[in-house]
C-alpha atoms as a PDB file:
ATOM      1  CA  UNK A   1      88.468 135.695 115.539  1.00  0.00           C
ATOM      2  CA  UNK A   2      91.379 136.948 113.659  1.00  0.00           C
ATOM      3  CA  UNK A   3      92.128 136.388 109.926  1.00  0.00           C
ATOM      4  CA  UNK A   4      95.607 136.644 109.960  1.00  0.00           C
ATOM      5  CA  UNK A   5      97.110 133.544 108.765  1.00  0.00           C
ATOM      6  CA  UNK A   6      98.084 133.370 105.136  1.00  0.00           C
ATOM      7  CA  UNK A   7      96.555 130.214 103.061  1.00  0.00           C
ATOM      8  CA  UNK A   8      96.715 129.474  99.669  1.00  0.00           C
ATOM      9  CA  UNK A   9      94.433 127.911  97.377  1.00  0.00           C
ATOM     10  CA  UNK A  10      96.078 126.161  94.392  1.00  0.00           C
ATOM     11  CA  UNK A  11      94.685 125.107  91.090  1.00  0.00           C
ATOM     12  CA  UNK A  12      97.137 122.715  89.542  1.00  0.00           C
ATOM     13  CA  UNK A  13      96.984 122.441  85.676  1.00  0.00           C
ATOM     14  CA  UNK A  14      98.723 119.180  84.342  1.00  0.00           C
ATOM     15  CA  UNK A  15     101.534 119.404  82.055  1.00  0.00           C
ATOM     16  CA  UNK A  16     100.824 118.695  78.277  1.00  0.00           C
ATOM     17  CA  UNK A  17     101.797 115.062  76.631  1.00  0.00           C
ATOM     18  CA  UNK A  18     105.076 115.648  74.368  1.00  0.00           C
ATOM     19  CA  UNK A  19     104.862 113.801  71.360  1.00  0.00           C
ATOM     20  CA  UNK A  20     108.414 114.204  70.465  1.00  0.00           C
ATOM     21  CA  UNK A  21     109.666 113.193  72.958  1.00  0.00           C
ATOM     22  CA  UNK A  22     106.781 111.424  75.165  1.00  0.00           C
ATOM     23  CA  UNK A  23     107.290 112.695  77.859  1.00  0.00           C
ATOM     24  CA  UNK A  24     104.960 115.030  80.099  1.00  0.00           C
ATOM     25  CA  UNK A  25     105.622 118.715  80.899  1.00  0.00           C
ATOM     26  CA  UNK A  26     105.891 120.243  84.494  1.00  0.00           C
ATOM     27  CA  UNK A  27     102.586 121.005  86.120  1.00  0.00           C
ATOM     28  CA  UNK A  28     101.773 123.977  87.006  1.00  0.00           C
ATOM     29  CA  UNK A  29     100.563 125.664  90.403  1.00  0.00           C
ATOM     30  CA  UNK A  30      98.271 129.041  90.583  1.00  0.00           C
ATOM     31  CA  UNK A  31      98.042 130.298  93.951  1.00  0.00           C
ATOM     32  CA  UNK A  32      95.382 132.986  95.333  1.00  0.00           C
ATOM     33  CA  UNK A  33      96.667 134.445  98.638  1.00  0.00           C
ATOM     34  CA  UNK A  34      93.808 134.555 101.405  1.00  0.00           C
ATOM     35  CA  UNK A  35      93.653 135.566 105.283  1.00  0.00           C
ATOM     36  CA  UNK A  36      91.777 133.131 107.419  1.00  0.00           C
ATOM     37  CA  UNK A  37      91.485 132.101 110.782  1.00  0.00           C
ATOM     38  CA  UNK A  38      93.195 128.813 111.166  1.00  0.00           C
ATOM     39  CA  UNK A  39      92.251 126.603 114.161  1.00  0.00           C
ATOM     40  CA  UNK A  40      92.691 122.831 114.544  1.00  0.00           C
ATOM     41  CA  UNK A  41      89.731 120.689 114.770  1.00  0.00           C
ATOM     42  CA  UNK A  42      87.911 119.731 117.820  1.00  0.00           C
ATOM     43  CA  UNK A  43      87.027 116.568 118.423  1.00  0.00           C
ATOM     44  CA  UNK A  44      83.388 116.773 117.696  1.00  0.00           C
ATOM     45  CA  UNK A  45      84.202 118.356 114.119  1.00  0.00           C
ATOM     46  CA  UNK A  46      86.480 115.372 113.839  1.00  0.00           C
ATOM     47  CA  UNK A  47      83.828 112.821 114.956  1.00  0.00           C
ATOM     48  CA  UNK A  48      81.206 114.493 112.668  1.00  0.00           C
ATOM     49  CA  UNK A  49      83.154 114.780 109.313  1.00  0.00           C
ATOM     50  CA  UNK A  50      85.470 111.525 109.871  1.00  0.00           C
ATOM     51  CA  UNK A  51      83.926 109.083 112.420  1.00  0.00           C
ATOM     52  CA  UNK A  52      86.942 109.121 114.091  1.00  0.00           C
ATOM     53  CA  UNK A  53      89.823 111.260 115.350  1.00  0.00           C
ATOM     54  CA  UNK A  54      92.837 111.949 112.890  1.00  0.00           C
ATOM     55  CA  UNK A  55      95.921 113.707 113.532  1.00  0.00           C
ATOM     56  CA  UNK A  56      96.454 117.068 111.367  1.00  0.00           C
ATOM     57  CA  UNK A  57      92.451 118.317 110.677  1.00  0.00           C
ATOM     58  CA  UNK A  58      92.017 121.664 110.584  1.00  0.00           C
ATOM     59  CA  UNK A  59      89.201 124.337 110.449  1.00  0.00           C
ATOM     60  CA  UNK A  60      90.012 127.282 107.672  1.00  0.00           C
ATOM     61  CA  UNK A  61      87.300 130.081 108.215  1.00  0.00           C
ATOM     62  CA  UNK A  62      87.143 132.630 105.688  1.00  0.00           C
ATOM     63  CA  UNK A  63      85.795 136.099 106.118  1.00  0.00           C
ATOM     64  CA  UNK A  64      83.642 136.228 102.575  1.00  0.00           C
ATOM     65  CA  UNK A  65      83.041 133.761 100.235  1.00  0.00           C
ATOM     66  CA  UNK A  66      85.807 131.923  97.867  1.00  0.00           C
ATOM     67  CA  UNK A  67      83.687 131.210  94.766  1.00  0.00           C
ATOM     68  CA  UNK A  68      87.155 130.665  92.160  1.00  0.00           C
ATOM     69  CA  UNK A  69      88.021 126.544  91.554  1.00  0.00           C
ATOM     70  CA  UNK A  70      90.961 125.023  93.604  1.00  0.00           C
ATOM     71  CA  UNK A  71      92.478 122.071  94.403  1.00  0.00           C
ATOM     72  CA  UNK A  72      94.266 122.212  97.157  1.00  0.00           C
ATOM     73  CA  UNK A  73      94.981 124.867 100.151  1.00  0.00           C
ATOM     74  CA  UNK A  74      98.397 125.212 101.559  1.00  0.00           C
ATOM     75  CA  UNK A  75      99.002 127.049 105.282  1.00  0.00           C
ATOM     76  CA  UNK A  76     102.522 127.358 106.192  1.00  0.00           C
ATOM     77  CA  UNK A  77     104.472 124.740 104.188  1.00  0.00           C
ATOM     78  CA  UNK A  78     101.913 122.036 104.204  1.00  0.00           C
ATOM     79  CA  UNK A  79      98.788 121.332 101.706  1.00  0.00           C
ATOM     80  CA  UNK A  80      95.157 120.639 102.844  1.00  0.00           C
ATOM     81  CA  UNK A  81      92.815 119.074 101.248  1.00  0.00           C
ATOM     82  CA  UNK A  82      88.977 120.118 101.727  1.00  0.00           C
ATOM     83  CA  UNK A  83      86.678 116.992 103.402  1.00  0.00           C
ATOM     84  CA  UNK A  84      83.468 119.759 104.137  1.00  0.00           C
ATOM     85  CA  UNK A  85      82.818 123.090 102.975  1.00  0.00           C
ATOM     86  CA  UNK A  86      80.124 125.107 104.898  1.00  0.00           C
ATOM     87  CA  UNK A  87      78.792 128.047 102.976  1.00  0.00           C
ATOM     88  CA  UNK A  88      77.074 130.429 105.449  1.00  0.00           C
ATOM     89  CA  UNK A  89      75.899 134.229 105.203  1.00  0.00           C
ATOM     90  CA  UNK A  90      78.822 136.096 104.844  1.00  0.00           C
ATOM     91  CA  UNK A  91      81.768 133.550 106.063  1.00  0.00           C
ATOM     92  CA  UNK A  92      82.979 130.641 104.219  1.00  0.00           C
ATOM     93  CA  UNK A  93      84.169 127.517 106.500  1.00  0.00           C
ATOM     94  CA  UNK A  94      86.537 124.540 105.250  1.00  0.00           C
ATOM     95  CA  UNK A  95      87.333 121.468 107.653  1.00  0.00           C
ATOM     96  CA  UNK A  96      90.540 120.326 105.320  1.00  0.00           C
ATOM     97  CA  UNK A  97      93.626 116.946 106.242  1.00  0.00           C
ATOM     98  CA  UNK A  98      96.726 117.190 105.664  1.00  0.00           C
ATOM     99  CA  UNK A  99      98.309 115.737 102.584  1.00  0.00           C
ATOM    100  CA  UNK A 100     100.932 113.387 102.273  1.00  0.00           C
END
């Protein structure tokens, strides 16, 4: 396996509530930069987390543990969302769907 591929996870923080004008502010995106190995999902993942095969699933394997809070993880241009997590010994797994 190679952990080459650049994904980020993203905690997005709400904007505040403006009472002058009442409007809300911009949200804002922190990103941690991670290599993983990327792979899309085979079809028994699929039929084991979803019941059902669905277009864009991936697999993100990590080589350690990502312990900080996110919301979403982006690859390329696109944003994941995580559907199972799989903490094992040393690697950290994440079956994740694309978000529209």
């Amino acid at each position: 396996m190679r952990f080459d591929t650049p994904v980020l996870f993203q905690r997005i923080t709400e904007g505040a509530y403006n009472a002058e004008n009442g409007d809300y502010g911009d949200d804002s995106v922190e990103s941690v930069k991670v290599y993983a190995d990327v792979t899309d999902a085979g079809v028994e993942t699929l039929n084991l987390v979803y019941g059902e095969l669905r277009q864009g699933a991936k697999v993100v394997r990590l080589l350690h543990h990502y312990e900080e809070p996110f919301d979403l993880i982006q690859i390329g241009s696109k944003r994941y969302r995580v559907d199972m997590e799989r903490r094992q010994r040393t690697k950290h797994v994440f079956v994740v769907s694309e978000v529209q």
